[in-house]
N, C-alpha and C. Protein backbone atom coordinates (compact mmCIF):
# COMPACT_ATOMS: atom_id res chain seq x y z
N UNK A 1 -30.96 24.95 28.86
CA UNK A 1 -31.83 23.90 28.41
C UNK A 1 -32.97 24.47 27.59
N UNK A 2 -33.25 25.68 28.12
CA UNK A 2 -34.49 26.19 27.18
C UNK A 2 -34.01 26.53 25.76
N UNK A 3 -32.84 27.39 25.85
CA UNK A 3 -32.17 27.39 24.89
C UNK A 3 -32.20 26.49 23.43
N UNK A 4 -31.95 25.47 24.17
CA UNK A 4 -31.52 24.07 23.15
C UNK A 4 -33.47 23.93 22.49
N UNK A 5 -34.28 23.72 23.73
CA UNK A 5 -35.78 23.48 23.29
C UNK A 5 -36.22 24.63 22.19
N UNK A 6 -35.69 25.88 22.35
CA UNK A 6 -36.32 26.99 21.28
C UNK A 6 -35.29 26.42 20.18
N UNK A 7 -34.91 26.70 20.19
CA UNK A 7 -33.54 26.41 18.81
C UNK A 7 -34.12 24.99 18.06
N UNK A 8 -34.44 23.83 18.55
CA UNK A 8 -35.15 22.46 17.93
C UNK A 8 -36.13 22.81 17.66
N UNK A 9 -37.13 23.23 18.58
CA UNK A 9 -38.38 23.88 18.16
C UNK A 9 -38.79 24.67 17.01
N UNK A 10 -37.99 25.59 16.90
CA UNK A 10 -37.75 26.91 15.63
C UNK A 10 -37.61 26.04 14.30
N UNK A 11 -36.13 25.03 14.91
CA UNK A 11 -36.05 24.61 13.07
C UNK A 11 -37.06 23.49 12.60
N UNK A 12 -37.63 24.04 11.39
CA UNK A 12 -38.48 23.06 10.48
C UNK A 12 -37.51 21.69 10.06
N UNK A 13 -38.68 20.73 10.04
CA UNK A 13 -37.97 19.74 9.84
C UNK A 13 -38.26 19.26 8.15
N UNK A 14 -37.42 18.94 7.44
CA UNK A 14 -37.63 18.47 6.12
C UNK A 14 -38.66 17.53 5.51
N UNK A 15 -39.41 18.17 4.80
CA UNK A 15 -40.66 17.31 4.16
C UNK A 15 -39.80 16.58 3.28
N UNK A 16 -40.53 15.24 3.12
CA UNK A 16 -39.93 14.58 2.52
C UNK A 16 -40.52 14.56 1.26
N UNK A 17 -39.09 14.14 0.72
CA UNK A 17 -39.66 14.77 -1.13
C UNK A 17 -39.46 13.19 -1.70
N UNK A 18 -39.97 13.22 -3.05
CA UNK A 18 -40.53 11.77 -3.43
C UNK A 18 -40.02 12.22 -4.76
N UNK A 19 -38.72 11.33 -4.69
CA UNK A 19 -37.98 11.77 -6.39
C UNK A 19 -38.07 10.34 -7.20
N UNK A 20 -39.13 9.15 -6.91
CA UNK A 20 -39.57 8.59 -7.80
C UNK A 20 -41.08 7.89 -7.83
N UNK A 21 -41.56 8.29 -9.23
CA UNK A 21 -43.20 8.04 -9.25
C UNK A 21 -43.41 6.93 -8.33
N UNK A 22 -45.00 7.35 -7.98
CA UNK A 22 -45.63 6.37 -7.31
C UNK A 22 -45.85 5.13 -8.23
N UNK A 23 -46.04 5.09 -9.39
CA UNK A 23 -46.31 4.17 -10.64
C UNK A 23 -44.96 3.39 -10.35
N UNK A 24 -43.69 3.37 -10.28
CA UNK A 24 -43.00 2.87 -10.76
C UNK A 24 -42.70 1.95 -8.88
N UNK A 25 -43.30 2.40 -7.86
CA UNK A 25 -43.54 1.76 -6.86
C UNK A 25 -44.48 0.76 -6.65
N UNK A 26 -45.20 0.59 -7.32
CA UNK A 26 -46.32 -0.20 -7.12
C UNK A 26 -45.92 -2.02 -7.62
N UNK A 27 -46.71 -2.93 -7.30
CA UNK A 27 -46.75 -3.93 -7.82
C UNK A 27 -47.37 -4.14 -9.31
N UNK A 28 -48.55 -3.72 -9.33
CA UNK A 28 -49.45 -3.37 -10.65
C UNK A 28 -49.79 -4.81 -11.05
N UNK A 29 -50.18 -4.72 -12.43
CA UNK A 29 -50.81 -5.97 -12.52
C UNK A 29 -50.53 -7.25 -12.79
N UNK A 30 -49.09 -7.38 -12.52
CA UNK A 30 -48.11 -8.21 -12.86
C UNK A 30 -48.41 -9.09 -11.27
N UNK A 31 -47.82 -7.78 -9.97
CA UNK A 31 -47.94 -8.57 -8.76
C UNK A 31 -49.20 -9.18 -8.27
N UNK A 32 -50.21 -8.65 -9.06
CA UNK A 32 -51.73 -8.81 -8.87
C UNK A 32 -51.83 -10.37 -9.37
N UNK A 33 -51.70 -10.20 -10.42
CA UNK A 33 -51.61 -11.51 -11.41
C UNK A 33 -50.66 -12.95 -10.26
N UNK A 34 -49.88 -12.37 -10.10
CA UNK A 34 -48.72 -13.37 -9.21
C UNK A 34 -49.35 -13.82 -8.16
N UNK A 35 -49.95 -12.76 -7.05
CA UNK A 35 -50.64 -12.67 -5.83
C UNK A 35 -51.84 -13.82 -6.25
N UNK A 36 -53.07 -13.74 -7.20
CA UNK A 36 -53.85 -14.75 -7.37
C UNK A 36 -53.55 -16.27 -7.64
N UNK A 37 -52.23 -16.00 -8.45
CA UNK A 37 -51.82 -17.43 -8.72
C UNK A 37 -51.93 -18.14 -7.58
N UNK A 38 -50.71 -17.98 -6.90
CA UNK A 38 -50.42 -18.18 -5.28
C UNK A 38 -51.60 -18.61 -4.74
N UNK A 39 -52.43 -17.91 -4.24
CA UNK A 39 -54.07 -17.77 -3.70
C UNK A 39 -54.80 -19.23 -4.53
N UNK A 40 -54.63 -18.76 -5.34
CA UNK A 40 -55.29 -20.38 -6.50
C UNK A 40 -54.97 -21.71 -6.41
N UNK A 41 -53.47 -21.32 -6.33
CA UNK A 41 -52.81 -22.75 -6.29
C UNK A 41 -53.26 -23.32 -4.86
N UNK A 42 -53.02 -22.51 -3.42
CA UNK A 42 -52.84 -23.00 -2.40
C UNK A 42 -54.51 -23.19 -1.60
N UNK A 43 -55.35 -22.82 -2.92
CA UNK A 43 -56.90 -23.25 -2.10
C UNK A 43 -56.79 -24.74 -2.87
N UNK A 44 -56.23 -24.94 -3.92
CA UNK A 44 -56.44 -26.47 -4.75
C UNK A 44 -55.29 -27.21 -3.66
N UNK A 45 -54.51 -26.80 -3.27
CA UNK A 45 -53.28 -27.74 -2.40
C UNK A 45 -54.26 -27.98 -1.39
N UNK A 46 -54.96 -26.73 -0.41
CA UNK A 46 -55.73 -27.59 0.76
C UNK A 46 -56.83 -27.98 0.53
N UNK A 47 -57.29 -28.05 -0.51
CA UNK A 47 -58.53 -29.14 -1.36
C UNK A 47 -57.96 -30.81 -1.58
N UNK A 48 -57.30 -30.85 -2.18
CA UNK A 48 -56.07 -32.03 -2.53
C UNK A 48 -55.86 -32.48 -0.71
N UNK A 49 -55.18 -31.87 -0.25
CA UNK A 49 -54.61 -32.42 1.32
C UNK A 49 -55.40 -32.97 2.01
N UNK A 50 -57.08 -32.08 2.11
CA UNK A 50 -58.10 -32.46 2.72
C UNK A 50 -58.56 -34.04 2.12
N UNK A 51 -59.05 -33.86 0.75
CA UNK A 51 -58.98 -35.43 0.35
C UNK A 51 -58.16 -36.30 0.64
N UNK A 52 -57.14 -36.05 0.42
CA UNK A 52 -56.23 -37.07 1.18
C UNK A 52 -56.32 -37.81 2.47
N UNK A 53 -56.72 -36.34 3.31
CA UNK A 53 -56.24 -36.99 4.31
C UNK A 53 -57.89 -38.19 4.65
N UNK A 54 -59.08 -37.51 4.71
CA UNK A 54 -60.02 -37.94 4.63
C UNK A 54 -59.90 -39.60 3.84
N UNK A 55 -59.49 -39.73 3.02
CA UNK A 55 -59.38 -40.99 2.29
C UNK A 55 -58.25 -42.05 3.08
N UNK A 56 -57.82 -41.37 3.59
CA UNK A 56 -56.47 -42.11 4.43
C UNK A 56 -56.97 -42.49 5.47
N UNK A 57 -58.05 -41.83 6.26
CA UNK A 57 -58.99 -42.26 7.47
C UNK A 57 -59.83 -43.06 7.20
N UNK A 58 -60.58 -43.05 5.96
CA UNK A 58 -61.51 -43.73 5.80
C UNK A 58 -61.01 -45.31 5.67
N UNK A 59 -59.68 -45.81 4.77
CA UNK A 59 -59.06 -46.19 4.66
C UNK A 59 -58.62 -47.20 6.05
N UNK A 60 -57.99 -46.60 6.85
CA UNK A 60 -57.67 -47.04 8.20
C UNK A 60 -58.64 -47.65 9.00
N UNK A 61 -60.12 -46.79 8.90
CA UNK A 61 -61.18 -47.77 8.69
C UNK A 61 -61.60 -48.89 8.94
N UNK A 62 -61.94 -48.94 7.96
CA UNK A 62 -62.23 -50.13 6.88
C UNK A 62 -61.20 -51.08 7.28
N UNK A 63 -59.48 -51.06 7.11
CA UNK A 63 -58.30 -51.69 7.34
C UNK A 63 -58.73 -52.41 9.06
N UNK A 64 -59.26 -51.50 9.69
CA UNK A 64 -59.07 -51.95 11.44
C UNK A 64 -60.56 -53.16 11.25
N UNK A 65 -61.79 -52.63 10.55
CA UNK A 65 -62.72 -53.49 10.36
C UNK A 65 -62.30 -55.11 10.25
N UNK A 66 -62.03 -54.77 8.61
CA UNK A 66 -61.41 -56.00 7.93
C UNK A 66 -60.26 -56.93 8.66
N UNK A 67 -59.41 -56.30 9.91
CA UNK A 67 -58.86 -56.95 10.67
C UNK A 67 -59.37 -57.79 11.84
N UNK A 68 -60.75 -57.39 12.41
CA UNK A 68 -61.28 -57.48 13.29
C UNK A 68 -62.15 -58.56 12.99
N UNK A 69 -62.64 -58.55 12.03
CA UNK A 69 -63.39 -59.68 11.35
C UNK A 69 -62.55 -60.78 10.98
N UNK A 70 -61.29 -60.71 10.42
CA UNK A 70 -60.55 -61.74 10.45
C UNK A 70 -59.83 -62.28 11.30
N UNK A 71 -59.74 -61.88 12.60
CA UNK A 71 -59.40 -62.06 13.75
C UNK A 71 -60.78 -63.04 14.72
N UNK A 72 -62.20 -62.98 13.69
CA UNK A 72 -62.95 -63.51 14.71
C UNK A 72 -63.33 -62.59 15.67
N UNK A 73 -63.10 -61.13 16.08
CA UNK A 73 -63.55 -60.37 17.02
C UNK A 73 -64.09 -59.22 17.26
N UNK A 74 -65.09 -59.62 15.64
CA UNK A 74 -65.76 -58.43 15.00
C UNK A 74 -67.43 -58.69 16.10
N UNK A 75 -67.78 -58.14 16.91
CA UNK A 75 -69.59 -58.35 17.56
C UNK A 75 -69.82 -57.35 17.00
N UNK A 76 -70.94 -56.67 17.63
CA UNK A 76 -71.82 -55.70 16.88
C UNK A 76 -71.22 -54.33 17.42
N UNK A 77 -70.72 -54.75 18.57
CA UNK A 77 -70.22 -53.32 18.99
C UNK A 77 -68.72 -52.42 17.66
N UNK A 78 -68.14 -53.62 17.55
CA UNK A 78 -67.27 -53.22 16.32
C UNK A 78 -67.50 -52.92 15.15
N UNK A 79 -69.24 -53.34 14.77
CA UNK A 79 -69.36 -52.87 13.57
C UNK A 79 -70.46 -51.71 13.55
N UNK A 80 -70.73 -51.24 14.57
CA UNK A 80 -71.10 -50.02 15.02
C UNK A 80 -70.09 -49.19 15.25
N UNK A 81 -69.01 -49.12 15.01
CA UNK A 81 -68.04 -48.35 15.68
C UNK A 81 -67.76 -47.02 14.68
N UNK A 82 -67.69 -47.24 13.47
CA UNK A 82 -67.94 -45.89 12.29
C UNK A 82 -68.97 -45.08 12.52
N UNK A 83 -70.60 -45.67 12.60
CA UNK A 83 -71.62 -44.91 13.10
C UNK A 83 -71.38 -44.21 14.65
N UNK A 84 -70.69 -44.47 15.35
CA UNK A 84 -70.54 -43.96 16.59
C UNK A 84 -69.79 -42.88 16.76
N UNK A 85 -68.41 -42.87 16.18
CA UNK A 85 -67.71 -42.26 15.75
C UNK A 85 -68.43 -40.90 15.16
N UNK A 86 -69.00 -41.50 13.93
CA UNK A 86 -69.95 -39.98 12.87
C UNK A 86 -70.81 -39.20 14.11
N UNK A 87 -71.56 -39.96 15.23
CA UNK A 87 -72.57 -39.60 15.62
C UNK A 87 -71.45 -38.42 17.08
N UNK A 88 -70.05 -38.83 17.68
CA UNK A 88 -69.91 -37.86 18.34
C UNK A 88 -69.02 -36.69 17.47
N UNK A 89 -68.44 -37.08 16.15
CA UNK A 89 -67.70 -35.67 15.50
C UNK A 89 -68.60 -35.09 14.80
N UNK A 90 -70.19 -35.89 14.69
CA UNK A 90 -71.56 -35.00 14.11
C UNK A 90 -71.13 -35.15 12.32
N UNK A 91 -70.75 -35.99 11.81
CA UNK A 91 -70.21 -36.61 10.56
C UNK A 91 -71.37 -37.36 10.44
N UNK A 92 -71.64 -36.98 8.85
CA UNK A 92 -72.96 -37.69 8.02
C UNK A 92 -72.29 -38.02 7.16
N UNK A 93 -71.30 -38.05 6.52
CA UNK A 93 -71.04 -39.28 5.53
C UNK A 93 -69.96 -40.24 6.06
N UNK A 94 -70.40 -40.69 7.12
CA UNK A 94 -69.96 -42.03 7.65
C UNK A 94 -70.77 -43.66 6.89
N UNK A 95 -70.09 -44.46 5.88
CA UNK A 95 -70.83 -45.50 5.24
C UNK A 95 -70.71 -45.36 3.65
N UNK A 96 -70.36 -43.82 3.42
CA UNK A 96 -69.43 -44.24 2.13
C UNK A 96 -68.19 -44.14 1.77
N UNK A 97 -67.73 -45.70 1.35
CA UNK A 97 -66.44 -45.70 1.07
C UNK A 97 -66.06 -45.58 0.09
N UNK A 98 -66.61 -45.36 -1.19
CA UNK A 98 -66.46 -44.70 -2.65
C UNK A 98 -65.18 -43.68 -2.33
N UNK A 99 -64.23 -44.04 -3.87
CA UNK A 99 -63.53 -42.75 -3.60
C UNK A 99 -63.89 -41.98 -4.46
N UNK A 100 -63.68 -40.19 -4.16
CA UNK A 100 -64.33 -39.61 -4.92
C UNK A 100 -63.25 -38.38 -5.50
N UNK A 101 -63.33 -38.50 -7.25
CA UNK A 101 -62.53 -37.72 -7.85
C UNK A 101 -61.05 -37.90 -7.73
C-alpha cells in the first residue's frame, strides 16, 4: 500500500496547457452589448407590468365603488374604504385616478 502512495505521490501531475487564446474565449463586446440589451429591456417590462398592474387595481376600485353606489349601499364607511386601505399598506396616492403615461 505504501508502495502504490510513493509511486502517485512521485508522479507529477500535468499542468494544463491552454492551446486557445484567452481573447478568442471571452464574450467581448458583442456579449456585453447583448447582456445590456436584456437588462434594458426587462427593467422597461417590470416598469410596464407594474403600471399595469397598479391601473388594474385602481380600476377594480373605482368598478366596486361605482357598484355600490348603484346598488344604493354606498354609506360613508364605503366611501372611506380607498383611504383606509392607503392608510394600512401606508399608500399616498390613494384619490388619483388619472391614468398616467
Amino acid at each position: 500500500m505504501s508502495t502504490i502512495t510513493a509511486v502517485l505521490a512521485a508522479t507529477p501531475s500535468p499542468s494544463p496547457t491552454s492551446t486557445v487564446p484567452d481573447v478568442d474565449v471571452t464574450p467581448g463586446v458583442a456579449g456585453f452589448i447583448a447582456i445590456a440589451l436584456v437588462a434594458v429591456v426587462t427593467i422597461l417590462l417590470v416598469i410596464d407590468m407594474t403600471r399595469r398592474i397598479r391601473r388594474t387595481r385602481y380600476r377594480s376600485e373605482i368598478r366596486e365603488r361605482l357598484e355600490a353606489e348603484a346598488n344604493g349601499t354606498a354609506d360613508r364607511a364605503a366611501t372611506d374604504e380607498p383611504e383606509r386601505r392607503a392608510a394600512e399598506d401606508g399608500r399616498a396616492d390613494v384619490g388619483d385616478d388619472t391614468e398616467r403615461g
